[in-house]
N, C-alpha and C. Protein backbone atom coordinates (compact mmCIF):
# COMPACT_ATOMS: atom_id res chain seq x y z
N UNK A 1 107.13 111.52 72.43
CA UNK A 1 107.86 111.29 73.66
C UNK A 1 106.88 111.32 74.84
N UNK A 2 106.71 110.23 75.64
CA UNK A 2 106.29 110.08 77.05
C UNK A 2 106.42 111.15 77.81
N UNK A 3 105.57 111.83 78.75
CA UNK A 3 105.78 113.17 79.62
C UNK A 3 106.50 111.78 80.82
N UNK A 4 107.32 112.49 81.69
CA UNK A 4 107.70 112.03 82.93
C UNK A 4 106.30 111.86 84.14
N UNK A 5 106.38 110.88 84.45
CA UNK A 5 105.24 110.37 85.13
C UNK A 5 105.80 111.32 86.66
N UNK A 6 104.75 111.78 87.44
CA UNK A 6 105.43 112.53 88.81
C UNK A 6 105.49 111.51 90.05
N UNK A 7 106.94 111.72 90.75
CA UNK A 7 107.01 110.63 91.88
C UNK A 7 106.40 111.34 92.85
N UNK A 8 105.24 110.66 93.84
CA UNK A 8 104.55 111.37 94.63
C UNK A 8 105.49 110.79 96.16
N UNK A 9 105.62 111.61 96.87
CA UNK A 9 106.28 110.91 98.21
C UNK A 9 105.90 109.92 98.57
N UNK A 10 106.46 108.92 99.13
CA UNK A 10 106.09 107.85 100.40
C UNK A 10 105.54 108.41 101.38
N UNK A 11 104.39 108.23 101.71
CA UNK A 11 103.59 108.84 102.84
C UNK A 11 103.18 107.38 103.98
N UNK A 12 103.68 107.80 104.94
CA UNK A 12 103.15 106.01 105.63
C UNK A 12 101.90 107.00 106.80
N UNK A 13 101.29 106.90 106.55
CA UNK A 13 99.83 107.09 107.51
C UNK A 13 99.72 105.86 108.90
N UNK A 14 99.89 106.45 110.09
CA UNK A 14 99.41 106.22 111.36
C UNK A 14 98.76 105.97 112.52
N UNK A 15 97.66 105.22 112.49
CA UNK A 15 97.13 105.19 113.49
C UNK A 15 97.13 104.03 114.35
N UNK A 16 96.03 104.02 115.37
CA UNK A 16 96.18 102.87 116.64
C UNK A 16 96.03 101.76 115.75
N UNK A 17 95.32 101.36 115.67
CA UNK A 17 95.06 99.51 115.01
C UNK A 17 94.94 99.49 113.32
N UNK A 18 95.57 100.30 112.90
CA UNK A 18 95.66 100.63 111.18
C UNK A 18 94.05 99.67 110.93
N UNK A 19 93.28 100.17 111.61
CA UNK A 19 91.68 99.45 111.21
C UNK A 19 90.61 100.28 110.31
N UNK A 20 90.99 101.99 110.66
CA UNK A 20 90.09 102.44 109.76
C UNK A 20 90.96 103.89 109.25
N UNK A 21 91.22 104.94 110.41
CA UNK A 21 91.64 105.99 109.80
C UNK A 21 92.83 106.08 109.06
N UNK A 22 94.39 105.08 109.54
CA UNK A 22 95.36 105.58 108.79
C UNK A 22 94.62 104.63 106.95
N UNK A 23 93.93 103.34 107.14
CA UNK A 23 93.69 102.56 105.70
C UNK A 23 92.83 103.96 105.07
N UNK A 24 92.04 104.67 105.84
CA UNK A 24 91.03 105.69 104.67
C UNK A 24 92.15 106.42 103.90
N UNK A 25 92.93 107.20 104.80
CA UNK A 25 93.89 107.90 104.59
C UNK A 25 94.68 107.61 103.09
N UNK A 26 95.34 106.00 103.61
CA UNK A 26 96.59 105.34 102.38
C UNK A 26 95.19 105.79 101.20
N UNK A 27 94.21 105.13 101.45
CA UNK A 27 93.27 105.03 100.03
C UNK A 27 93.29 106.05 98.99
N UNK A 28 92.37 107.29 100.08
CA UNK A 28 92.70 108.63 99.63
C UNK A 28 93.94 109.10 98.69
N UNK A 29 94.80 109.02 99.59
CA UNK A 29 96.17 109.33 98.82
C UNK A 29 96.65 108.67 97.47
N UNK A 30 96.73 107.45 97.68
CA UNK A 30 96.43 106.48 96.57
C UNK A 30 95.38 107.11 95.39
N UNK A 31 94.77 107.33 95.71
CA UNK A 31 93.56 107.68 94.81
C UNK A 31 93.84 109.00 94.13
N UNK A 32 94.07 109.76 94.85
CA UNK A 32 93.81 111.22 94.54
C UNK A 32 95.31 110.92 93.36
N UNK A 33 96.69 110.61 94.17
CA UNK A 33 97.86 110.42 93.39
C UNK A 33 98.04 109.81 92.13
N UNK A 34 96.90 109.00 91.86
CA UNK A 34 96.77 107.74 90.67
C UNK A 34 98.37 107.11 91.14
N UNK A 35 98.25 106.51 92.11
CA UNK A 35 100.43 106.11 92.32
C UNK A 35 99.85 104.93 93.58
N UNK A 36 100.83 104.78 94.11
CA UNK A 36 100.93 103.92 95.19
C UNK A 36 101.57 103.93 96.32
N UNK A 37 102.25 105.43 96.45
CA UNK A 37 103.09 106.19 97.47
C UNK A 37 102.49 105.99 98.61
N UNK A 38 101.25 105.39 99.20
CA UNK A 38 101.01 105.47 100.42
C UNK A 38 100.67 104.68 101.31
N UNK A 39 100.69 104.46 102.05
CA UNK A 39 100.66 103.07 102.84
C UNK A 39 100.20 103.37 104.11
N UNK A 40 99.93 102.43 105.26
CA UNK A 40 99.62 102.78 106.69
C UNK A 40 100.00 101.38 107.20
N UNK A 41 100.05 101.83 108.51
CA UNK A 41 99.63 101.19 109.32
C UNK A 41 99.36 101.24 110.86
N UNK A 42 99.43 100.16 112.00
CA UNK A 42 99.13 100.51 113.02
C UNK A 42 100.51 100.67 114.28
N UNK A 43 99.49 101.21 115.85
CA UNK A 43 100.86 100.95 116.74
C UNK A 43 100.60 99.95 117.65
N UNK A 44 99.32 99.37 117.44
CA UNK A 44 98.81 98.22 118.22
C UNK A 44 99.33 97.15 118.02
N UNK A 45 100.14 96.44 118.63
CA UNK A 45 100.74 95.22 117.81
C UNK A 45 99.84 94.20 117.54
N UNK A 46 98.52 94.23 118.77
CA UNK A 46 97.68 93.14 118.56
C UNK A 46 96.97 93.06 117.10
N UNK A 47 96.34 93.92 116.88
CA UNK A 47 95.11 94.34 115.72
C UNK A 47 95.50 93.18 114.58
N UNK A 48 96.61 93.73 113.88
CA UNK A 48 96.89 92.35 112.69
C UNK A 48 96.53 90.93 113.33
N UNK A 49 96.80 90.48 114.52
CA UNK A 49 96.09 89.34 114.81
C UNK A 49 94.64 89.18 115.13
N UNK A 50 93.98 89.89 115.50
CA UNK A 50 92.58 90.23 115.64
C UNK A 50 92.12 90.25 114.80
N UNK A 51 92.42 91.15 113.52
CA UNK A 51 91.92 91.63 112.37
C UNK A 51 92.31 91.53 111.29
N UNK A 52 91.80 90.81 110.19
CA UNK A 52 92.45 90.92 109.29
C UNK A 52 92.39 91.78 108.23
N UNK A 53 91.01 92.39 107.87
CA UNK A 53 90.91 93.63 107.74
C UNK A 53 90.49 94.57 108.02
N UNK A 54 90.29 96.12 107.48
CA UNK A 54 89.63 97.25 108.26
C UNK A 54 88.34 96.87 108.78
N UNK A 55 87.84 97.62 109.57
CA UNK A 55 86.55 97.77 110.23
C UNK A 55 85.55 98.34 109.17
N UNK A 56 84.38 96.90 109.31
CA UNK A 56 83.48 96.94 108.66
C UNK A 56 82.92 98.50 107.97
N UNK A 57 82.21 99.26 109.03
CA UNK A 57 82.10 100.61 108.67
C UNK A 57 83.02 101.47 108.04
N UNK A 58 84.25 101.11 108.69
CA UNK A 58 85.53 101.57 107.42
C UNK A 58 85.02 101.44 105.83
N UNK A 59 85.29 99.92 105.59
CA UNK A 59 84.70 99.44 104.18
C UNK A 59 83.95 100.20 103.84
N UNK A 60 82.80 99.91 104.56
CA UNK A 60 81.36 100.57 104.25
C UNK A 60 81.44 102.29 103.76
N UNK A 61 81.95 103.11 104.74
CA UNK A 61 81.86 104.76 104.59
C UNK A 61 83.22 104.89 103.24
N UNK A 62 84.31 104.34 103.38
CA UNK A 62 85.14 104.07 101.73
C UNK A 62 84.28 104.13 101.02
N UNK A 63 83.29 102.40 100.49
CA UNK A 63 82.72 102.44 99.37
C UNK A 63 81.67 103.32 98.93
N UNK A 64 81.24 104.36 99.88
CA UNK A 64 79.87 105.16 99.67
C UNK A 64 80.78 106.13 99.16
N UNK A 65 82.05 106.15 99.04
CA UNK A 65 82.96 107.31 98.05
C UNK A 65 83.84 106.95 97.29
N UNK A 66 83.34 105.55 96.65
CA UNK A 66 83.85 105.05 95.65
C UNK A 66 85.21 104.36 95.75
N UNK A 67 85.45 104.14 97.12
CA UNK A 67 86.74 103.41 97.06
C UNK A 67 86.23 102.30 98.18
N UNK A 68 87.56 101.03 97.34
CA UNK A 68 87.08 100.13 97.54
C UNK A 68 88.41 99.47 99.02
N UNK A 69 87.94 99.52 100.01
CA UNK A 69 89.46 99.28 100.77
C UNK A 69 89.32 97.94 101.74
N UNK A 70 88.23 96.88 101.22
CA UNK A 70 88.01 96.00 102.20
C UNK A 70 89.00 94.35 101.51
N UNK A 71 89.88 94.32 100.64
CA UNK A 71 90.89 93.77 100.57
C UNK A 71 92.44 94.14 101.09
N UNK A 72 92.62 95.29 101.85
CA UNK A 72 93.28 95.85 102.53
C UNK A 72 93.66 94.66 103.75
N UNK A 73 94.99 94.74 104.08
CA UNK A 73 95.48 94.26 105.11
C UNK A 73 95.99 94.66 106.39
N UNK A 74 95.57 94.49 107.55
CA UNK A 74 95.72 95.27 108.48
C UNK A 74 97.35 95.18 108.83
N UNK A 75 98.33 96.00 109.23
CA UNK A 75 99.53 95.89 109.34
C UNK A 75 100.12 96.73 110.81
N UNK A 76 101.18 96.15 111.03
CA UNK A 76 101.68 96.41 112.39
C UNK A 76 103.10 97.26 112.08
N UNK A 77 103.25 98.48 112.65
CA UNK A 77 104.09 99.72 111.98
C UNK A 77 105.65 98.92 112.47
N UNK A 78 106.60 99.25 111.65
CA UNK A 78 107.88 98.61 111.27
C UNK A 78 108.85 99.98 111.59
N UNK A 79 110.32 99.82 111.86
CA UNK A 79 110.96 100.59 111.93
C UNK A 79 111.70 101.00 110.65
N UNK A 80 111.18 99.65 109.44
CA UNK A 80 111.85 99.84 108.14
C UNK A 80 110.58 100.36 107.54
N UNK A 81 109.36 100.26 107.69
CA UNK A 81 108.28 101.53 107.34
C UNK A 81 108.71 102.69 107.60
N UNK A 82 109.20 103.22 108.64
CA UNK A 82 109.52 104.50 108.64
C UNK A 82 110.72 105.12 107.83
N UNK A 83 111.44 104.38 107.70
CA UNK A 83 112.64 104.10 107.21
C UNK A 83 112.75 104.85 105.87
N UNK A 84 111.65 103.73 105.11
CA UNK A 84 111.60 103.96 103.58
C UNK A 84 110.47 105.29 103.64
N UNK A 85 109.44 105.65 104.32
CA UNK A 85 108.86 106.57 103.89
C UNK A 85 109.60 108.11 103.90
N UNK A 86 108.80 109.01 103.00
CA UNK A 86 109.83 110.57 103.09
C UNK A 86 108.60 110.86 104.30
N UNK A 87 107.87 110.59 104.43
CA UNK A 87 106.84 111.72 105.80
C UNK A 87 105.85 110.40 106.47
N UNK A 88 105.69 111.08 107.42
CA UNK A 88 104.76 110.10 108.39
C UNK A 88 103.78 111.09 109.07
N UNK A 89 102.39 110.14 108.95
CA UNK A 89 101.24 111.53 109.15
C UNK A 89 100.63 109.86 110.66
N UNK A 90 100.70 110.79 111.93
CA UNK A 90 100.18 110.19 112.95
C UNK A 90 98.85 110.75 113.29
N UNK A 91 97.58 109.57 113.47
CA UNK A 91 96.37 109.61 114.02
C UNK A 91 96.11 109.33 115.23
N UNK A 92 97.08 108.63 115.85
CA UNK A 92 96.89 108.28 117.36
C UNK A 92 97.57 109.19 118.09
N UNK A 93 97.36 108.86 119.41
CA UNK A 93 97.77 109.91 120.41
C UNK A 93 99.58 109.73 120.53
N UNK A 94 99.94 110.20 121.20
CA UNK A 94 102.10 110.51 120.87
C UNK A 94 102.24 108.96 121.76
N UNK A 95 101.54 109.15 123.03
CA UNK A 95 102.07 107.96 124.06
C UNK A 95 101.61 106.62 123.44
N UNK A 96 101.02 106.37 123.02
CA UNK A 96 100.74 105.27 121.72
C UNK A 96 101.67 104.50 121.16
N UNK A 97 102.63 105.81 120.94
CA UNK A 97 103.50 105.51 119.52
C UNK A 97 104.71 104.80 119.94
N UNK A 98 105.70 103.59 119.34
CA UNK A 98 106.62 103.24 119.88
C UNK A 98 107.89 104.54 119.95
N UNK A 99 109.05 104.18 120.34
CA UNK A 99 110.27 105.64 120.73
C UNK A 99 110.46 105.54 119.30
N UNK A 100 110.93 104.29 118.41
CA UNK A 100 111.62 104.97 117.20
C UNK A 100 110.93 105.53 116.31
N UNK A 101 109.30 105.71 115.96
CA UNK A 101 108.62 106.25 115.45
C UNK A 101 108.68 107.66 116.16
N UNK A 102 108.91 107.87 117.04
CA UNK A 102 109.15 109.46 117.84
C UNK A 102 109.78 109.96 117.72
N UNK A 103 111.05 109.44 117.44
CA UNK A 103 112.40 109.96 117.17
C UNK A 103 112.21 110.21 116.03
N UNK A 104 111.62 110.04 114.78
CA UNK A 104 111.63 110.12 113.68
C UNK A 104 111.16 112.05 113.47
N UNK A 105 112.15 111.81 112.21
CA UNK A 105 112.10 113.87 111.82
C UNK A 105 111.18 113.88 110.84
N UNK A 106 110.57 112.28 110.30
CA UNK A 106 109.61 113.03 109.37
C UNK A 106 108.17 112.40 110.11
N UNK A 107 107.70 112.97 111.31
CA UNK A 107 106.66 112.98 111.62
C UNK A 107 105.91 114.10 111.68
N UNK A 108 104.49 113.96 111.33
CA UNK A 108 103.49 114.72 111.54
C UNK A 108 102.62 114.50 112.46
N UNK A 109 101.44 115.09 113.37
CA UNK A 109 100.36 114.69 113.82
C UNK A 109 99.30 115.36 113.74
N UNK A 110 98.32 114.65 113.21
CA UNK A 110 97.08 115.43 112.76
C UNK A 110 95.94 115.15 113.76
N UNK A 111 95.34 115.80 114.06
CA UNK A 111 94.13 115.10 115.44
C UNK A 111 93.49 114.96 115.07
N UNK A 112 92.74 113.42 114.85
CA UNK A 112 91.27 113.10 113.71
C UNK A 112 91.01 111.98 115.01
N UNK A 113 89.71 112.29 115.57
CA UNK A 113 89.45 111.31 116.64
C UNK A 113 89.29 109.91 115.64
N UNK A 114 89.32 108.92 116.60
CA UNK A 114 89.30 107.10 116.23
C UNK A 114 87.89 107.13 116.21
N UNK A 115 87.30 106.81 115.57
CA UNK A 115 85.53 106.41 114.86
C UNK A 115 85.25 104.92 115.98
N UNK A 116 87.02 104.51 115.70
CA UNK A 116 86.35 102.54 116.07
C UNK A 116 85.60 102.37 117.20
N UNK A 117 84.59 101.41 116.92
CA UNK A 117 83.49 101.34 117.82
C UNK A 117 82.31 102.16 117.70
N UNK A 118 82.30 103.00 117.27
CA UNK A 118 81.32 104.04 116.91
C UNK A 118 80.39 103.46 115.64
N UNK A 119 79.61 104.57 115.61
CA UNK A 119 78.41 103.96 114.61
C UNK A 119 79.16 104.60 113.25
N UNK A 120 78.45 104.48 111.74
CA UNK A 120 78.33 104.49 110.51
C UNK A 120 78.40 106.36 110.21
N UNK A 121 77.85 106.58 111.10
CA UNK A 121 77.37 107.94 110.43
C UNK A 121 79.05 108.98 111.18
N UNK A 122 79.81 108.50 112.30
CA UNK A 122 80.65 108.81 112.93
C UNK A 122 81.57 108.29 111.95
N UNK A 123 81.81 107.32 111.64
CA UNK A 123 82.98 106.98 110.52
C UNK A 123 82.94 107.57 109.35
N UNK A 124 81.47 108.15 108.74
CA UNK A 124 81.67 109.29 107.46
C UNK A 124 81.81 110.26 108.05
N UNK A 125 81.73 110.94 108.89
CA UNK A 125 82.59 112.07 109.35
C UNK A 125 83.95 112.24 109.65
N UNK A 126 84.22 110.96 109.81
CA UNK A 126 86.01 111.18 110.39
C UNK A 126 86.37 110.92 108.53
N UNK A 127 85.50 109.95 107.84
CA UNK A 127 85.58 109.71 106.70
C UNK A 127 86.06 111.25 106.04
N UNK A 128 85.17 111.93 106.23
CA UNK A 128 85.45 113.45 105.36
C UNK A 128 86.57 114.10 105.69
N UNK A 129 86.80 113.91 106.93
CA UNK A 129 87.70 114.99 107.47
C UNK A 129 88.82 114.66 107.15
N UNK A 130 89.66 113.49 106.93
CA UNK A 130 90.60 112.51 106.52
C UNK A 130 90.57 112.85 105.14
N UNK A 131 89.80 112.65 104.47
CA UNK A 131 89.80 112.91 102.69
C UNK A 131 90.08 114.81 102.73
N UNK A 132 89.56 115.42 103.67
CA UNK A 132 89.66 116.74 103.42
C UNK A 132 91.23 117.01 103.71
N UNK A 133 91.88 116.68 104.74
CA UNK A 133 93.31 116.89 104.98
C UNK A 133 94.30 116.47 103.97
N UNK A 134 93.65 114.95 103.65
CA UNK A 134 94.87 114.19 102.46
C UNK A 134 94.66 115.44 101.35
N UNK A 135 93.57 115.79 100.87
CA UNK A 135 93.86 116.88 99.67
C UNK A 135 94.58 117.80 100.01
N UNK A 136 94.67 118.24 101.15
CA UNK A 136 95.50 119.68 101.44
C UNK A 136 96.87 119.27 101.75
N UNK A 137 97.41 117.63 102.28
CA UNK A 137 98.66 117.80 101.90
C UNK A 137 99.00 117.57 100.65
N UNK A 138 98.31 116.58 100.10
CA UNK A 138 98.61 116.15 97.99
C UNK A 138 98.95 118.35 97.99
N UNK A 139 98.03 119.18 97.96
CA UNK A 139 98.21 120.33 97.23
C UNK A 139 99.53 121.37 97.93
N UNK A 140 99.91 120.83 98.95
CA UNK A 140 101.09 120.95 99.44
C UNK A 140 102.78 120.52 99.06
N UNK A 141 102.18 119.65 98.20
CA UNK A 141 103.65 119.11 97.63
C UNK A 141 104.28 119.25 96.50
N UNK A 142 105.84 119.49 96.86
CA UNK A 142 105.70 120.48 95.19
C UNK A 142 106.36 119.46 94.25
N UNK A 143 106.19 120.30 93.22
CA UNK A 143 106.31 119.71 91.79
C UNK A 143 107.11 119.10 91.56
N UNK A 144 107.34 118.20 90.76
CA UNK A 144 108.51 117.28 90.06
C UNK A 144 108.60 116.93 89.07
């Protein structure tokens, strides 16, 4: 008999131009979960037109930890994203954020400064700090 595979929450990850920190984030989670519970995106409406994917150094500080996130699509945050997720983890600042993402009861906010624009060695640092939090909520969530 098959063990029951564990459903890991919907986690939708947050930031300004879903360009580097909320995509490290989904990865992480993704990764650590072996699942697909996690997703991001941005509150910039522009970015998806600007960008089509994360920021180069994004890619770059990912693949130096084995993940690969430069087929990633940059995305513009939805009110049915919030919708379907059980928790929402915000990287940008509150005034950023549109009202119905505010209103929302399953928000979090974590303060991880924005790398973008910054050099390589600034994006593996926000890099770590992002991978260090996603483990401590994954070990936060209980069993199923």
């Amino acid at each position: 008999m098959k063990a029951k595979e564990r459903q890991w929450p919907k986690i939708l990850f947050i930031c300004a131009g879903n360009v580097a920190r909320s995509q490290m984030a989904e990865a992480y989670y993704n990764s650590f979960t072996n699942s697909r519970a996690g997703f991001s995106a941005g509150v910039l409406a522009f970015t998806p037109l600007k960008y089509g994917q994360p920021a180069e150094e994004a890619i770059q500080a990912m693949t130096e930890d084995g993940l690969d996130i430069s087929q990633n699509k940059v995305k513009y945050i939805t009110e049915k994203m919030v919708r379907q997720s059980d928790k929402v983890i915000i990287m940008c600042r509150q005034e950023q954020c549109p009202e119905f993402l505010l209103k929302s009861s399953k928000i979090t906010f974590w303060p991880v400064d924005d790398p973008y624009g910054t050099d390589l060695d600034n994006f593996r640092k926000i890099r770590d700090a992002i991978k260090a939090k996603v483990i401590l909520l994954i070990n936060k969530q209980p069993q199923s």
